[in-house]
Protein backbone atom coordinates (compact mmCIF):
# COMPACT_ATOMS: atom_id res chain seq x y z
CA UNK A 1 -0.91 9.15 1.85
CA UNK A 2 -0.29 11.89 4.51
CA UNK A 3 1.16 9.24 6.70
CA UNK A 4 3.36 7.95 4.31
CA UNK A 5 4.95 11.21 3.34
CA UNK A 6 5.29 12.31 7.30
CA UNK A 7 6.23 9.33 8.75
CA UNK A 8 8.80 8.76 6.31
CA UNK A 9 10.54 12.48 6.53
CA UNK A 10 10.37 12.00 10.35
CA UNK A 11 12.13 9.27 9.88
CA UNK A 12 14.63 10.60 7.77
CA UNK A 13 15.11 13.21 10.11
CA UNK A 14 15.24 11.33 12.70
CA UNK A 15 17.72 9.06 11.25
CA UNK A 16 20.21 11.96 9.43
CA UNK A 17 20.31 13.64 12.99
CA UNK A 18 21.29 10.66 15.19
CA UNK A 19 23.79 9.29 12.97
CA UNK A 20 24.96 12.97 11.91
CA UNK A 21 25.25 13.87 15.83
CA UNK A 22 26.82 10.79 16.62
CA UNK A 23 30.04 10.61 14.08
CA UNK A 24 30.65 14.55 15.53
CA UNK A 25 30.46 13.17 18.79
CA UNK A 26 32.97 10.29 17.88
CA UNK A 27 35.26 12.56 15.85
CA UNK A 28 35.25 16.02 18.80
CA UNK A 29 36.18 13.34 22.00
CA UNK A 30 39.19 11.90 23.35
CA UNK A 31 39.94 8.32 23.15
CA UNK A 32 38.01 6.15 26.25
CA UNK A 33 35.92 8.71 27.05
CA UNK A 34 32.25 9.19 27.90
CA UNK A 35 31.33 11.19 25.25
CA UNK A 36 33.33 9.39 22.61
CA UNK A 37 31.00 5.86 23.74
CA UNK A 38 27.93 7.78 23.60
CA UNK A 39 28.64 8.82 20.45
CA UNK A 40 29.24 4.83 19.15
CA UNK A 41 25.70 4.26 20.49
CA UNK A 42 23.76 6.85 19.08
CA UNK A 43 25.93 6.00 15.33
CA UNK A 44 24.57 2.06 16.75
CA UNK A 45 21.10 3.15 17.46
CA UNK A 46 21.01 4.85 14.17
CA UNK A 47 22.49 2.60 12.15
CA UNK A 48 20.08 -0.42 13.20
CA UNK A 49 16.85 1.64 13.20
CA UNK A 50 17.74 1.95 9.85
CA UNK A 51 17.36 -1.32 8.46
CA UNK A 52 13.91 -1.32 9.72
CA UNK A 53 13.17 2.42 9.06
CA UNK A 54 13.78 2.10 5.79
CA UNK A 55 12.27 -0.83 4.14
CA UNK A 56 8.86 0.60 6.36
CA UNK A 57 9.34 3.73 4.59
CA UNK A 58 10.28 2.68 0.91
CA UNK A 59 7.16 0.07 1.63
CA UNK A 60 4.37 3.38 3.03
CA UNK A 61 5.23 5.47 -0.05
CA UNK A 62 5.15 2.10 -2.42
CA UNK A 63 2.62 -0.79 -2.91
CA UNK A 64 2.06 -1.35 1.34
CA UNK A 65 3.59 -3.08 4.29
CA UNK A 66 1.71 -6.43 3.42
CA UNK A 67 4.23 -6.37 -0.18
CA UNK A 68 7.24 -5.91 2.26
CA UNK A 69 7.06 -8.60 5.09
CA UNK A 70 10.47 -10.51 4.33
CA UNK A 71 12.23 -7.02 3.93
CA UNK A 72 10.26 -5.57 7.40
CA UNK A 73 10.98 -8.83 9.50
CA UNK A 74 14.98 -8.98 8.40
CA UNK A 75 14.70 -5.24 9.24
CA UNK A 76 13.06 -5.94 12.83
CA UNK A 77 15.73 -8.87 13.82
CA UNK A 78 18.78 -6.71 12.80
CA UNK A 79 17.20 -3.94 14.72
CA UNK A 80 16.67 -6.47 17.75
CA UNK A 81 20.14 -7.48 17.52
CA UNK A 82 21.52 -3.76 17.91
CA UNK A 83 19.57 -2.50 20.52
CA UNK A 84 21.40 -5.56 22.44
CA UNK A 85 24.67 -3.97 20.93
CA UNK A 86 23.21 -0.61 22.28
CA UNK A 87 22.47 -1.86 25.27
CA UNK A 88 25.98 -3.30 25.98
CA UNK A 89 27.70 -0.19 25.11
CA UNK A 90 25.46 1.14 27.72
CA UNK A 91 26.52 -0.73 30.41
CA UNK A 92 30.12 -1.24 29.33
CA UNK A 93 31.28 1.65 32.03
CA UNK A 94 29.34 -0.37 34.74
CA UNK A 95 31.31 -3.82 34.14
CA UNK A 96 34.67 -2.15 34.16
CA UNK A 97 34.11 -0.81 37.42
CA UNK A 98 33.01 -4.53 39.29
């Protein structure tokens, strides 16, 4: 039970603060700027850890992971799919510059 309950508020934490950091970032930058993309990726990184942050959490403090598969794997794929996103944003600067 002890993992359940810490896990899950790191998680939360973890999840509140990149998201949280990443809108001020968007919203205090200039248009095409560094700081505004690194702001999209952390609100990206956030955003996708979610959907697999989540359903792991609700499923720790619930019945199990075993009673959560479908929710867990649809959670892993959409996290797959943006890192890739996150990725990309990371080396959009590099391809404008070839």
């Amino acid at each position: 039970m002890m993992q359940a309950i810490m896990e899950t508020l790191f998680d939360a934490v973890y999840l509140i603060l990149v998201i949280t950091i990443g809108i001020r970032m968007i919203r205090g930058s200039v248009p095409n700027s560094p700081f505004r993309l690194f702001g999209w990726m952390a609100v990206v990184l956030g955003a996708g850890d979610s959907f697999h942050l989540v359903p792991r959490a609700v499923a720790l403090c619930t019945t199990g992971l075993e009673n959560y598969t479908a929710a867990l794997g649809a959670g892993k794929w959409i996290t797959s799919v943006t890192m890739t996103v996150f990725y990309v944003l990371l080396y959009h600067p590099v391809f404008n510059t070839l």
